[in-house]
C-alpha atoms as a PDB file:
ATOM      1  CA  UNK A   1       0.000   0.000   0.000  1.00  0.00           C
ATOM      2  CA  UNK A   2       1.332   3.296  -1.129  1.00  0.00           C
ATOM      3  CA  UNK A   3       1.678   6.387   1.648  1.00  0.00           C
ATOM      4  CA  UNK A   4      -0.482   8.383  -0.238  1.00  0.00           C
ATOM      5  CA  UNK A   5      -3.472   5.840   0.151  1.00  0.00           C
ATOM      6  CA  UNK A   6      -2.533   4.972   4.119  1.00  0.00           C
ATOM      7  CA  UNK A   7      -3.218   8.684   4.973  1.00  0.00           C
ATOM      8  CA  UNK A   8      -6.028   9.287   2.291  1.00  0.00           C
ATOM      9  CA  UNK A   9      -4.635  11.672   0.061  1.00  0.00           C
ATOM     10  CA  UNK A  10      -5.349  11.642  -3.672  1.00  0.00           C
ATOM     11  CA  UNK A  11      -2.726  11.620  -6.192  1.00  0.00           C
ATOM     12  CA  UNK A  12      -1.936  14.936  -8.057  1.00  0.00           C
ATOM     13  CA  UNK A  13      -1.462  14.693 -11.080  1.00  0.00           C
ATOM     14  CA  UNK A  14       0.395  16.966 -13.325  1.00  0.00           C
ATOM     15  CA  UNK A  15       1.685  17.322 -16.964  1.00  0.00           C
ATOM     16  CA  UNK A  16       4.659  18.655 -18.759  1.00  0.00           C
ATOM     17  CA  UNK A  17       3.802  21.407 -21.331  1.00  0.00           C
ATOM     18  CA  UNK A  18       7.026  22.099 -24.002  1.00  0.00           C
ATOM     19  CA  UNK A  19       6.573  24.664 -26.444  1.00  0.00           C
ATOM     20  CA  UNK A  20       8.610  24.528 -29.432  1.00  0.00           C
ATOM     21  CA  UNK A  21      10.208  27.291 -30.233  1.00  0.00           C
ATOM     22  CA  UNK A  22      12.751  26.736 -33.216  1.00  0.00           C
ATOM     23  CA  UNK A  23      14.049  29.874 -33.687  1.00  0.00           C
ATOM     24  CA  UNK A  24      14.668  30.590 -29.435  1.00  0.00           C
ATOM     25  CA  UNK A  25      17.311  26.993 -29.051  1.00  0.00           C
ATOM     26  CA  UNK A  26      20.074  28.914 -31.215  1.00  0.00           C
ATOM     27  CA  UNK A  27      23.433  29.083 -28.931  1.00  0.00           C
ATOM     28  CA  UNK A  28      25.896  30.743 -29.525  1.00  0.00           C
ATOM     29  CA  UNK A  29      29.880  29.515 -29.038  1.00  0.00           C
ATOM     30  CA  UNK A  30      29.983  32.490 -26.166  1.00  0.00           C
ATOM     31  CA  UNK A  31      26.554  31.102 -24.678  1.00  0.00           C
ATOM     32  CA  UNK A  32      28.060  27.876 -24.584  1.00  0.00           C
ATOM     33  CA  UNK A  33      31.274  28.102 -22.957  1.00  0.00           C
ATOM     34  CA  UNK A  34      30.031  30.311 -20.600  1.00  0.00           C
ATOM     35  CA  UNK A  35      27.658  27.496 -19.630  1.00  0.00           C
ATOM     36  CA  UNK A  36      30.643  24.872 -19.552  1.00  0.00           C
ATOM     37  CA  UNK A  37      33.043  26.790 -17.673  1.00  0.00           C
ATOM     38  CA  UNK A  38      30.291  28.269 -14.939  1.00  0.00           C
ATOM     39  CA  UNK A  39      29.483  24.663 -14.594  1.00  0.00           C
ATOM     40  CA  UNK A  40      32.625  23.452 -14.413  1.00  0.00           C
ATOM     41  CA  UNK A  41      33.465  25.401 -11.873  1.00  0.00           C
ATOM     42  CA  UNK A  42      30.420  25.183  -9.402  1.00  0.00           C
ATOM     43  CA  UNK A  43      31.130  21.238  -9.996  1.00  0.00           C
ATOM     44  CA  UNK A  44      34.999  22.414  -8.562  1.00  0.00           C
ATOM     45  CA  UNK A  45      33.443  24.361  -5.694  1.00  0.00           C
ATOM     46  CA  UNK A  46      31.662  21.367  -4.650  1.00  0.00           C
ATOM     47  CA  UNK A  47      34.137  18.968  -4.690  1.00  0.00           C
ATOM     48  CA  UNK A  48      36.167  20.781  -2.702  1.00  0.00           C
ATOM     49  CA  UNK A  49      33.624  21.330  -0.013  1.00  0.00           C
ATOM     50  CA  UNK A  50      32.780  17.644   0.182  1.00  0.00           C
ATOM     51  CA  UNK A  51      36.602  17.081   0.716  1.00  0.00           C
ATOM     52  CA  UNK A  52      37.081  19.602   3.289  1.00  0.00           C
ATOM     53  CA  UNK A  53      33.755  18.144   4.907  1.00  0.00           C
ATOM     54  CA  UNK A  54      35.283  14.217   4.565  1.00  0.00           C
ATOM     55  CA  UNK A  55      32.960  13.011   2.224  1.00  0.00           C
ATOM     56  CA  UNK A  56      35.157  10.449  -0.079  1.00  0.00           C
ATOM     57  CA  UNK A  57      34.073   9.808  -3.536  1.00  0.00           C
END
């Protein structure tokens, strides 16, 4: 038996809307390693919290 049921709460559901919108997914090379880089180095910052905090990959 599912949580939701024990306590007698109904589902919600929900849905996913996507609009397409061709011309609006164009990156450019400066839109893209931005991206890369910023992400990079967020990955970087957390890393090196985890090791200062002993977590061990």
């Amino acid at each position: 038996m599912k949580f939701s049921q024990r306590i007698g709460e109904k589902p919600i559901k929900t849905e996913l809307q996507i609009n397409s919108m061709d011309d609006d997914l164009r990156v450019d090379f400066e839109d893209a390693k931005y991206m890369l880089v910023s992400c990079s180095a967020f990955i970087n910052y957390l890393v090196m919290k985890a090791t200062k905090s002993g977590i061990k990959f």
